[in-house]
C-alpha atoms as a PDB file:
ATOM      1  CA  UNK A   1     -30.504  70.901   6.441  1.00  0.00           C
ATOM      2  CA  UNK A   2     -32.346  67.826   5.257  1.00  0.00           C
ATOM      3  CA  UNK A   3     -30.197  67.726   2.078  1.00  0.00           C
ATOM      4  CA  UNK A   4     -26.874  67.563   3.838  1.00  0.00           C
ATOM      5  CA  UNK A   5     -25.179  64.279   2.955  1.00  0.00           C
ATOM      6  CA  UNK A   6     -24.065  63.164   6.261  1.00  0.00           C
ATOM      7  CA  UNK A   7     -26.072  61.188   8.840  1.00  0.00           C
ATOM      8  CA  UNK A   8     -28.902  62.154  10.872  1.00  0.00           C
ATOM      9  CA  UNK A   9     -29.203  65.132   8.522  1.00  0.00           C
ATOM     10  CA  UNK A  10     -33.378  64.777   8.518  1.00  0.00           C
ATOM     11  CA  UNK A  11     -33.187  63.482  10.983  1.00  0.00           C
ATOM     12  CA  UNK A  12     -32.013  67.217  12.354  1.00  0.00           C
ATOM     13  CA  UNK A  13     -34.185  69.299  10.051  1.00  0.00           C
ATOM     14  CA  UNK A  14     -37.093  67.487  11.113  1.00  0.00           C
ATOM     15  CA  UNK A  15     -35.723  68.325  15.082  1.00  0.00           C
ATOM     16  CA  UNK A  16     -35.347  71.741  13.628  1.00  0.00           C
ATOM     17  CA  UNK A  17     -38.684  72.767  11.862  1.00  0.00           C
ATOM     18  CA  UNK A  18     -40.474  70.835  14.871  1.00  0.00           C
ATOM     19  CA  UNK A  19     -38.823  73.472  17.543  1.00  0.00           C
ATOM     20  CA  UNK A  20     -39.618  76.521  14.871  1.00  0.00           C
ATOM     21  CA  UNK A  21     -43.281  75.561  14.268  1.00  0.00           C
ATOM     22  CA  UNK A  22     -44.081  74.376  18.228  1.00  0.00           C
ATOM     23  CA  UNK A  23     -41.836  77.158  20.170  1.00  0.00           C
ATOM     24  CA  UNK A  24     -43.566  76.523  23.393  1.00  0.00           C
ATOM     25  CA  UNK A  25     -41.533  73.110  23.366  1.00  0.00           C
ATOM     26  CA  UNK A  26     -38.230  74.648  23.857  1.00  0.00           C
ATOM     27  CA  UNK A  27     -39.930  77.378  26.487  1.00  0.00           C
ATOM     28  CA  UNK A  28     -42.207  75.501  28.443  1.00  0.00           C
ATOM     29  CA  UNK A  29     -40.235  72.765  30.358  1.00  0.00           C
ATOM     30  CA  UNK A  30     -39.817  72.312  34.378  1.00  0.00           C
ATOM     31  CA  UNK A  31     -35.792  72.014  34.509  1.00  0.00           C
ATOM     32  CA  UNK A  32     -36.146  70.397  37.943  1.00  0.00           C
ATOM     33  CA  UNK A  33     -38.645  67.568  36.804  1.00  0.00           C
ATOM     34  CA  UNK A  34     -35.930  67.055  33.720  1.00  0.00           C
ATOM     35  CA  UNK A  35     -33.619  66.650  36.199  1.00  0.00           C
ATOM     36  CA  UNK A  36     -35.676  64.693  38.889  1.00  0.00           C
ATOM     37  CA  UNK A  37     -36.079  62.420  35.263  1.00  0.00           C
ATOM     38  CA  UNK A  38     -32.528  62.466  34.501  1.00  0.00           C
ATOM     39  CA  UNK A  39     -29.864  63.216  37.861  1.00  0.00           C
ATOM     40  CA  UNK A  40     -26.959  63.255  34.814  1.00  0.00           C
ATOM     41  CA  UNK A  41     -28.447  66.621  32.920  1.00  0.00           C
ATOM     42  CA  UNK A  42     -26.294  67.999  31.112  1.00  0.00           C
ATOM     43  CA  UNK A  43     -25.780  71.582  30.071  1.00  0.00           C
ATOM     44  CA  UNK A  44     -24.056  72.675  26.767  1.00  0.00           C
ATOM     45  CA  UNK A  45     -20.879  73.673  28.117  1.00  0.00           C
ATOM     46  CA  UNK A  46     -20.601  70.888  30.259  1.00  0.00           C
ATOM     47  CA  UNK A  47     -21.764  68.516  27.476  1.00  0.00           C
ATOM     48  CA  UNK A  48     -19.174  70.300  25.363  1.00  0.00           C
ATOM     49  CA  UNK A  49     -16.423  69.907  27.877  1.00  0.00           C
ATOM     50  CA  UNK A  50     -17.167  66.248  28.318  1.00  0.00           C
ATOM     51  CA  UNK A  51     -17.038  65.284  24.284  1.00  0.00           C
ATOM     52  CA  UNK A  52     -14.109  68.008  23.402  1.00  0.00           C
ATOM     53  CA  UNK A  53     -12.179  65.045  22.182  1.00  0.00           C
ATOM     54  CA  UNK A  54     -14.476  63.637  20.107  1.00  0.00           C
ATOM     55  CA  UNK A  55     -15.380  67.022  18.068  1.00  0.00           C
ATOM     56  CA  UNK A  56     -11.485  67.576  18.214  1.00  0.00           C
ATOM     57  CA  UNK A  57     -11.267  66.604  14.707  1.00  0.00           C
ATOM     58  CA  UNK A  58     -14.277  68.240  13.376  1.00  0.00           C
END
């Protein structure tokens, strides 16, 4: 990933390797504090739904 020659790309191997060598980050989080944190939460499909004009023209 980290050799990919567009932005952010160690940027997201770094992300990636972090959640494969630490797996309880990923499992161990209180979705209601998270939201309690941040009221605008997002999940993936509604994330998705929200940007589907921007990735469009990927």
């Amino acid at each position: 990933m980290r050799a990919q020659p567009w932005p952010a790309a160690v940027e997201l191997g770094n992300m990636f390797q972090f959640y494969a060598q630490v797996p309880q980050f990923v499992t161990d989080r209180d979705l209601d504090v998270v939201r309690g944190l941040n009221p605008e939460l997002q999940n993936f499909e509604q994330w998705l739904a929200a940007h589907k004009t921007a990735l469009a023209g990927i």
